[in-house]
Protein backbone atom coordinates (compact mmCIF):
# COMPACT_ATOMS: atom_id res chain seq x y z
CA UNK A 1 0.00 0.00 0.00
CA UNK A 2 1.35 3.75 -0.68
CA UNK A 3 -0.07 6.90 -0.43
CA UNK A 4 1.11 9.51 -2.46
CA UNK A 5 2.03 12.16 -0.47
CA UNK A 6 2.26 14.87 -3.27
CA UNK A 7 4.03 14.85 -6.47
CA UNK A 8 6.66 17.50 -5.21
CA UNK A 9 8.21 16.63 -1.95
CA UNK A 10 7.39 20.05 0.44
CA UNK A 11 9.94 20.33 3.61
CA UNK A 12 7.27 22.03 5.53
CA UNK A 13 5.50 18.77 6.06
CA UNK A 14 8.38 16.80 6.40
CA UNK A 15 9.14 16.09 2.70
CA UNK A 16 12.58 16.42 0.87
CA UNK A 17 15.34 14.20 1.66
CA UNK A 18 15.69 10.46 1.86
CA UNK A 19 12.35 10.03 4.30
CA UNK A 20 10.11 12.38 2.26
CA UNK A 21 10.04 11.20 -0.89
CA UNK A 22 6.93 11.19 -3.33
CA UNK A 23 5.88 7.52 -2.32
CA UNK A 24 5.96 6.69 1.10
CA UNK A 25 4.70 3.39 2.36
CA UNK A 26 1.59 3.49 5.00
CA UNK A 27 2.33 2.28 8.45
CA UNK A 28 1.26 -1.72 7.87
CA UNK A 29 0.06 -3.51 11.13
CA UNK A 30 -0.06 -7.31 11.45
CA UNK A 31 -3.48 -8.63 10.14
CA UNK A 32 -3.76 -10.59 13.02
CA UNK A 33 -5.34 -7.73 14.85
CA UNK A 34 -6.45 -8.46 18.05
CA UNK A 35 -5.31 -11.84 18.39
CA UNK A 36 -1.72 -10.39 17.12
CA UNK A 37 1.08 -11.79 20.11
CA UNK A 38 2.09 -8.19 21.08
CA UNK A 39 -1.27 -6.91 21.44
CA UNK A 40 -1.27 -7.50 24.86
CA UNK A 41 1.99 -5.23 25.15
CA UNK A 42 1.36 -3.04 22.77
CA UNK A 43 -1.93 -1.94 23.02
CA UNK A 44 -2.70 -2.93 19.71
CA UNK A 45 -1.61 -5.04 16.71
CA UNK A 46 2.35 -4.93 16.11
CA UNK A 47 3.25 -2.07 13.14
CA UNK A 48 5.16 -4.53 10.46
CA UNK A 49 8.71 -3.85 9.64
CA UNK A 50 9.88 -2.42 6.15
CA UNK A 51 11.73 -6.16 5.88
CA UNK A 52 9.15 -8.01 6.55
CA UNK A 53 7.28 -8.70 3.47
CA UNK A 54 4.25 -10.74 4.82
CA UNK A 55 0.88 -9.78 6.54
CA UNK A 56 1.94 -11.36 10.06
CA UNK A 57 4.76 -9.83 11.97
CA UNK A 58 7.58 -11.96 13.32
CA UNK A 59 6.32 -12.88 16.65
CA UNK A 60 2.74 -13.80 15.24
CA UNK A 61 4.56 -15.81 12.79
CA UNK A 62 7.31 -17.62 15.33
CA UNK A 63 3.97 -18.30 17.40
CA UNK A 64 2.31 -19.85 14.35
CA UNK A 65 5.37 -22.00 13.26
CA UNK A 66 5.32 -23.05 17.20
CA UNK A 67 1.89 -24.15 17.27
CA UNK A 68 2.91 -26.27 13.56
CA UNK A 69 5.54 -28.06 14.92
CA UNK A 70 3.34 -29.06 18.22
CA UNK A 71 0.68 -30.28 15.69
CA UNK A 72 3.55 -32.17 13.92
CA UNK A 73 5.02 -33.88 17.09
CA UNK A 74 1.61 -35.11 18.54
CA UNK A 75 0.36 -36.00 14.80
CA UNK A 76 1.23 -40.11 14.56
CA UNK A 77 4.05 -41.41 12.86
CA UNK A 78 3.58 -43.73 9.99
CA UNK A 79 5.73 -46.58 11.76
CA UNK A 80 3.18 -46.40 14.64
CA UNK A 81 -0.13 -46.69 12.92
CA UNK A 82 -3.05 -48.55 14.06
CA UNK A 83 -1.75 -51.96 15.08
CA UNK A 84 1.32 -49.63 17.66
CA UNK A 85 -1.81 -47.97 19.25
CA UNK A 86 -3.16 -51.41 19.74
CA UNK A 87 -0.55 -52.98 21.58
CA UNK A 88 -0.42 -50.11 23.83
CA UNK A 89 -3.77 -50.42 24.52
CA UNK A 90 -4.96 -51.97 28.04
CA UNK A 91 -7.46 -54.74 27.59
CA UNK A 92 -10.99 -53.81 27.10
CA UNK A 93 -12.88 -53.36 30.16
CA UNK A 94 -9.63 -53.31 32.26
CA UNK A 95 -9.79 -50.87 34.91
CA UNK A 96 -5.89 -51.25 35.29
CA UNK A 97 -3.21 -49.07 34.40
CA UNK A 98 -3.17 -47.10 30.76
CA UNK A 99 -0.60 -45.10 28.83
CA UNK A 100 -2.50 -42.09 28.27
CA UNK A 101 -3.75 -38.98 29.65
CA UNK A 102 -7.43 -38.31 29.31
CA UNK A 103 -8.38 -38.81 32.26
CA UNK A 104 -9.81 -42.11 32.43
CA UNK A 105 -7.59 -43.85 35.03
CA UNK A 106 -4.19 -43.83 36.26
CA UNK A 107 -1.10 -43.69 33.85
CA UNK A 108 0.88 -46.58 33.28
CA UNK A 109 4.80 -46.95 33.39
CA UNK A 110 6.37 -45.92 29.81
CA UNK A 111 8.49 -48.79 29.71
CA UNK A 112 6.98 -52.30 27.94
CA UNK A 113 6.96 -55.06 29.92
CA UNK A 114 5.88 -52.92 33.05
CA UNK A 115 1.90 -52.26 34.67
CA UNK A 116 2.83 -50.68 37.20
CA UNK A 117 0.92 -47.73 37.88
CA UNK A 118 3.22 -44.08 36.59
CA UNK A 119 4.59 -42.41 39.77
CA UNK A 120 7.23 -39.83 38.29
CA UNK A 121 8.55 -37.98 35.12
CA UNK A 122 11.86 -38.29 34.54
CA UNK A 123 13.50 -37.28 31.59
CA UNK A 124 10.29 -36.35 29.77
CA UNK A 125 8.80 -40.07 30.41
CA UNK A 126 6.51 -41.17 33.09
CA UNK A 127 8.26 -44.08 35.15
CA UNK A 128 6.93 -46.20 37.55
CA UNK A 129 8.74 -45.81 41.17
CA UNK A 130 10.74 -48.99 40.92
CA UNK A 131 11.96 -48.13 37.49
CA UNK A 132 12.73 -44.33 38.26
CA UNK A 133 14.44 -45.88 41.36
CA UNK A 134 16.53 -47.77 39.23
CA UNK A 135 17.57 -45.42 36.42
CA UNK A 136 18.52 -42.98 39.13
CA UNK A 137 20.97 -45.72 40.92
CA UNK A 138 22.01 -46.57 37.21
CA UNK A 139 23.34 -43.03 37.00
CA UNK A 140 25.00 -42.53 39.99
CA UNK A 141 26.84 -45.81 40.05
CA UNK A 142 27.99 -44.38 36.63
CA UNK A 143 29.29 -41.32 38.07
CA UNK A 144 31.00 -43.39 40.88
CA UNK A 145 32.76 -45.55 38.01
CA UNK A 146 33.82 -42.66 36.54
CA UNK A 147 35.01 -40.78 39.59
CA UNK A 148 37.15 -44.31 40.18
CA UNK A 149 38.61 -44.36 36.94
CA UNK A 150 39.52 -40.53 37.41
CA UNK A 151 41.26 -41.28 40.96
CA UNK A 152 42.79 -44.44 39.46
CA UNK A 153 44.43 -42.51 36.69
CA UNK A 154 45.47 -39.33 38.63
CA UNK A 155 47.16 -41.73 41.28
CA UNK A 156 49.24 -43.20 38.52
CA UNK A 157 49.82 -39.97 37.46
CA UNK A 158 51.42 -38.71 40.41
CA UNK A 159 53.46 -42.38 41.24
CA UNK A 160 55.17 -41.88 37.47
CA UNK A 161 55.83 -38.21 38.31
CA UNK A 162 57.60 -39.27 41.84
CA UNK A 163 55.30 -36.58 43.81
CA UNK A 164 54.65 -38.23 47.41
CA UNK A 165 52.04 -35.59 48.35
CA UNK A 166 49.93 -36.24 45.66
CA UNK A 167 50.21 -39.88 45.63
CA UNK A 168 48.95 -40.08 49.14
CA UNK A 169 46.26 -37.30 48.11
CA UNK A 170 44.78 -39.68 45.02
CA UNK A 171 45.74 -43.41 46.88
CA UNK A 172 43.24 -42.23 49.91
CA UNK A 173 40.46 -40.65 47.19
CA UNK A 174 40.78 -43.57 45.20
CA UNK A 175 40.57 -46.43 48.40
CA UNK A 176 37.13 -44.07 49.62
CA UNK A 177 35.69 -43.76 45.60
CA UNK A 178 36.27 -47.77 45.50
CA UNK A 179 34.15 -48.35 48.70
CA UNK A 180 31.42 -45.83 47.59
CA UNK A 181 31.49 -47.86 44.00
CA UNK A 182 31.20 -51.21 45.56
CA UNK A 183 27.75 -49.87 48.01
CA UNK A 184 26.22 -48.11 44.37
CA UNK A 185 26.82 -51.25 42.96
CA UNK A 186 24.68 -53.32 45.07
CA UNK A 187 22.16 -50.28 45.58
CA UNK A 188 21.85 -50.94 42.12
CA UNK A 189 21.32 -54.61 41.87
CA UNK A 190 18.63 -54.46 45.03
CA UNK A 191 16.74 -51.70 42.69
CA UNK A 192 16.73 -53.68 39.54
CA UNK A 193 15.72 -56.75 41.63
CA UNK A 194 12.88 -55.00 42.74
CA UNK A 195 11.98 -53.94 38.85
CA UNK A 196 11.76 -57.71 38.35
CA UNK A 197 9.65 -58.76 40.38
C-alpha cells in the first residue's frame, strides 16, 4: 500500500530528503489484529517492519510456526499406525493401568513389559517408582565408576611423576571412591531386583 504524499516533496510537512520522498509506504500492522502476540503489550496489533514482506509480523509468525511443529510432534508417525496404538492399549474393560492422559484412570509406566501404575517424570517419560528408582541408581553408580577411573588414573599420574604428596592425596580418594562404587553397585542390583519382580 502507498499513499502519495504529493508529487513535489514540500519540507514544511516533512518532505525532501531520503524520508520524504513522493511515495511513502503506510504504516502496515499485522493482520492478526487483536489476536496479534504483542497486542497485549502493545496496546494494539504490532506495526510490520519495512523487511518483513508478509501480513503477520515476526512474533505472530514464530507463534504460528510453534503451534505447527506441536501439531507435527503429537500428529502419529507412519511406523506407529493402528496396530502400535493397539498394543499399547490396556485390555478392554480393564480398569488397570493405561498409557494415556485423558483422564480415564491412572497412567501406566512408559516402559513395555511394566503395569505398574506411573509415579514420576523423569526425563520427559513417566516411570513407575521402581523403574525411576533404578535409572537414578544406574546413574549414579555411573558417576561413581567414573570418579574411580579418574582417581585411578590421577594416582598413577602422580606415582610416574615421583610426587609423594599427591600420591597419598589420590591413593586415599581412590581407596574411599572404591568403597562408595562397591555400596552403588549393590544399591543398584537391590533396585533392579525390585523392577523384576
Amino acid at each position: 500500500m502507498y499513499r502519495i504524499e504529493g508529487r513535489v516533496p514540500d519540507p514544511a510537512r516533512g518532505g525532501g530528503g531520503q524520508g520524504g520522498g513522493v511515495l511513502r509506504k503506510a504504516d502496515r500492522l499485522c493482520s492478526a489484529g487483536e489476536r496479534c502476540a504483542s497486542h497485549a503489550a502493545l496496546g494494539g496489533p504490532a506495526k510490520l517492519s519495512r523487511g518483513n514482506p508478509g501480513p503477520l509480523c515476526y512474533a505472530c509468525e514464530e507463534r504460528h510456526a510453534a503451534a505447527q511443529l506441536g501439531k507435527e510432534a503429537a500428529r502419529p508417525k507412519p511406523a506407529e499406525g493402528r496396530e502400535a496404538a493397539r498394543r499399547r492399549r490396556p485390555p478392554a474393560g480393564g480398569d488397570g493401568p493405561r498409557r494415556g492422559g485423558d483422564g480415564r484412570g491412572p497412567l501406566a509406566c512408559a516402559l513395555d513389559p511394566c503395569q505398574r501404575p506411573a509415579d514420576r517424570l523423569q526425563g520427559g517419560v513417566r516411570l513407575c517408582r521402581e523403574h525411576a528408582e533404578a535409572g537414578l541408581a544406574r546413574g549414579f553408580q555411573e558417576g561413581r565408576t567414573i570418579w574411580a577411573l579418574t582417581c585411578d588414573r590421577n594416582l598413577r599420574d602422580a606415582l610416574a611423576s615421583s610426587n609423594e604428596e599427591q600420591a597419598r592425596k589420590w591413593s586415599g580418594l581412590l581407596e574411599e571412591a572404591k568403597a562408595r562404587l562397591a555400596w552403588a553397585e549393590a544399591d543398584l542390583a537391590a533396585k533392579e531386583a525390585r523392577v523384576r519382580r
